[in-house]
Every structure is written in structure tokens, then in C-alpha cells.
Protein backbone atom coordinates (compact mmCIF):
# COMPACT_ATOMS: atom_id res chain seq x y z
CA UNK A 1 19.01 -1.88 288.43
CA UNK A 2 20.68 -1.40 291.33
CA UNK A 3 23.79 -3.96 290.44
CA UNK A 4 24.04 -1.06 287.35
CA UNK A 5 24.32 1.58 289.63
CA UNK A 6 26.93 0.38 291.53
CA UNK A 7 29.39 -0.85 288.00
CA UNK A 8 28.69 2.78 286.79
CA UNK A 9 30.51 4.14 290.86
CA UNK A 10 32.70 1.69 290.03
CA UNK A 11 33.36 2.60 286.58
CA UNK A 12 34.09 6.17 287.33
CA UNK A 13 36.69 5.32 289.89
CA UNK A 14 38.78 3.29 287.13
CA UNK A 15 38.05 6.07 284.67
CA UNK A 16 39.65 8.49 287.29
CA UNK A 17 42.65 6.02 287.82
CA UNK A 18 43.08 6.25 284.03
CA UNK A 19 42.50 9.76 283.43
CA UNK A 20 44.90 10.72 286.56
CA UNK A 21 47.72 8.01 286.83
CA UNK A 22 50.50 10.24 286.67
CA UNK A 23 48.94 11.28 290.07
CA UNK A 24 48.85 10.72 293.57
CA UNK A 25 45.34 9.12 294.26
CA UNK A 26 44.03 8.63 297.31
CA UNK A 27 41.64 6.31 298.67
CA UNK A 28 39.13 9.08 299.51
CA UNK A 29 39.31 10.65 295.90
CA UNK A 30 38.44 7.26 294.40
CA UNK A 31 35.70 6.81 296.82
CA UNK A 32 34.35 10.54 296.32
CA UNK A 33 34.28 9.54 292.36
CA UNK A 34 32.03 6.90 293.00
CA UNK A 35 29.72 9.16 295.48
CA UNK A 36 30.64 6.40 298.43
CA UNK A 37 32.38 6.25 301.62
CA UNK A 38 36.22 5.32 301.41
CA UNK A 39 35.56 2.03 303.43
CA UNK A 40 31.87 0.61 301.77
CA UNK A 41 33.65 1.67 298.58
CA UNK A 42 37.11 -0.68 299.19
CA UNK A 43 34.34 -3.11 299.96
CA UNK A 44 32.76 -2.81 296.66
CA UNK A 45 35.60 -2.31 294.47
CA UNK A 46 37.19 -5.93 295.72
CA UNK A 47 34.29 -7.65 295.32
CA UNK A 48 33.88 -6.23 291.62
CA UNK A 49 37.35 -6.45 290.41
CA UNK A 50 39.06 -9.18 292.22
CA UNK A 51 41.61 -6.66 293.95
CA UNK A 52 41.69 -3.75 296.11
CA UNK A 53 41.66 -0.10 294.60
CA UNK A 54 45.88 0.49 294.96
CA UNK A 55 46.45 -2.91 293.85
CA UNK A 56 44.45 -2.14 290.95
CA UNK A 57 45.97 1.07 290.10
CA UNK A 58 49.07 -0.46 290.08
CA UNK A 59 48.61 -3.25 288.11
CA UNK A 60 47.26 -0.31 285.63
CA UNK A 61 50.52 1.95 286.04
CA UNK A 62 52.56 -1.08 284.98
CA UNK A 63 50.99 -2.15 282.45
CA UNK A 64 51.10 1.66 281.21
CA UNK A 65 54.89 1.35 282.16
CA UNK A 66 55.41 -1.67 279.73
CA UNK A 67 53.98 0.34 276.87
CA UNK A 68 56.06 3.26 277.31
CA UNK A 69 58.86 0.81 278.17
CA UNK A 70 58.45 -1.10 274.44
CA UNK A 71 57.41 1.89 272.29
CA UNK A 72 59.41 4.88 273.45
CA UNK A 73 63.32 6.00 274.49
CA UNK A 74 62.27 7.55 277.59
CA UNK A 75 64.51 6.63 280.56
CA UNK A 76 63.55 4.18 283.32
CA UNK A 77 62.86 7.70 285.86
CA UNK A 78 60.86 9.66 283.22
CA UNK A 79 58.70 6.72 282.89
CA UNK A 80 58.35 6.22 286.17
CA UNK A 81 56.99 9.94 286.64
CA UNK A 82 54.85 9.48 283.81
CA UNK A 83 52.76 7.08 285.45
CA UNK A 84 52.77 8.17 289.07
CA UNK A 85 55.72 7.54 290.68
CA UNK A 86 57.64 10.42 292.26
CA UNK A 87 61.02 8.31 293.04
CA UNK A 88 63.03 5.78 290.37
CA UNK A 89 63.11 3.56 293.20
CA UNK A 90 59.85 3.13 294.51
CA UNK A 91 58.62 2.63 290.83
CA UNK A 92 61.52 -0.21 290.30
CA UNK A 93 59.93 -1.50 293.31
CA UNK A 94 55.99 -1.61 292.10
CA UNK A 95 57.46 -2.53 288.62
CA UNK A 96 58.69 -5.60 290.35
CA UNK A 97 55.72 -6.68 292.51
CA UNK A 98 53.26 -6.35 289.53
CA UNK A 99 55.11 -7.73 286.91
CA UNK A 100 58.32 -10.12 288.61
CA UNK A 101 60.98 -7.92 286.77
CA UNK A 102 62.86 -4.74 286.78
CA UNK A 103 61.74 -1.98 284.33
CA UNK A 104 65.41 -2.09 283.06
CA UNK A 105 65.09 -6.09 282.85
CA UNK A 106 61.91 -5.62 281.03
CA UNK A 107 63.35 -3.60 277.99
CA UNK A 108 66.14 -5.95 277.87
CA UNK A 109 64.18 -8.79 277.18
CA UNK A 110 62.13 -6.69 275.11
CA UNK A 111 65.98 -5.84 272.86
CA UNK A 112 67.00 -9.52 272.65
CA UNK A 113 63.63 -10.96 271.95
């Protein structure tokens, strides 16, 4: 069917967001994935998932970023370059949108709880 067709585009964008978050991920790359133009495929993607294509990566590299934040040692930076972030501040800054706390305030709650 044709609603099929377009989950599997979609799909393969969000596989690519997984398989590349450490990496920079442009609109067009996403769209090429899916075998659609950038623009009919921002139009798609929101009305599948709720949320637009870098919102939705995002939401994905923090959630990554929590994990790595619970279960490792790795410092707030390394993290942060681990899932696609190329400055400690501009991740601190996503870190905050997506989740309403620092990465640093997020493994302290993580100690005292």
C-alpha cells in the first residue's frame, strides 16, 4: 500500500539518524534516504512522527546522551561528541531544550537518587 511505502522512506531516515548520530546530518541526506525531496519529505516526516526531522534527531541524541550519561565515566564533552555535537556548549544547550536540565545536572541527580 502506498501508506507502507511511505513508513518504509520514513523508516530509513530514522535508521540513518541512528546509524549516523555522531554526525552532522543534513536535511538533504535524510531526504535522499527516503528517495524524496528535502521539502515534501519535512512534510511527511511531521505528519508521521509528530515533529520535524532535527527536532527528532535531537530528541534521539539526548536520549542517547542520558544513557551514556547513567552507564559510563565519560566526561560531559566526550559525550557530547559521541552523539553529534562538535562543541560542549552547543550540546549543554540541546541537552537543555530536550530534556529541561544540564548534562552535568542530569548525572547529579542520577548520583543522589
Amino acid at each position: 500500500s502506498r501508506v507502507g511505502l511511505v513508513d518504509r522512506r520514513i523508516r530509513r531516515s530514522v535508521e540513518l539518524m541512528h546509524a549516523q548520530l555522531d554526525q552532522e546530518l543534513s536535511l538533504k541526506a535524510l531526504a535522499a534516504a527516503s528517495f524524496l525531496s528535502p521539502f515534501h519529505f519535512s512534510r511527511l516526516f511531521k505528519k508521521l512522527t509528530g515533529s520535524t526531522p532535527h527536532n527528532y534527531l535531537a530528541i534521539m541524541r539526548a536520549n542517547r546522551a542520558q544513557l551514556l550519561l547513567a552507564e559510563t565515566e565519560m566526561s560531559v564533552t566526550e559525550i557530547g561528541a559521541r552523539v553529534g555535537y562538535l562543541s560542549a556548549s552547543h550540546f549543554t544547550k540541546a541537552f537543555r531544550l530536550a530534556t529541561g536540565t544540564t548534562p552535568r545536572e542530569f548525572r547529579k541527580a542520577l548520583i543522589r537518587g
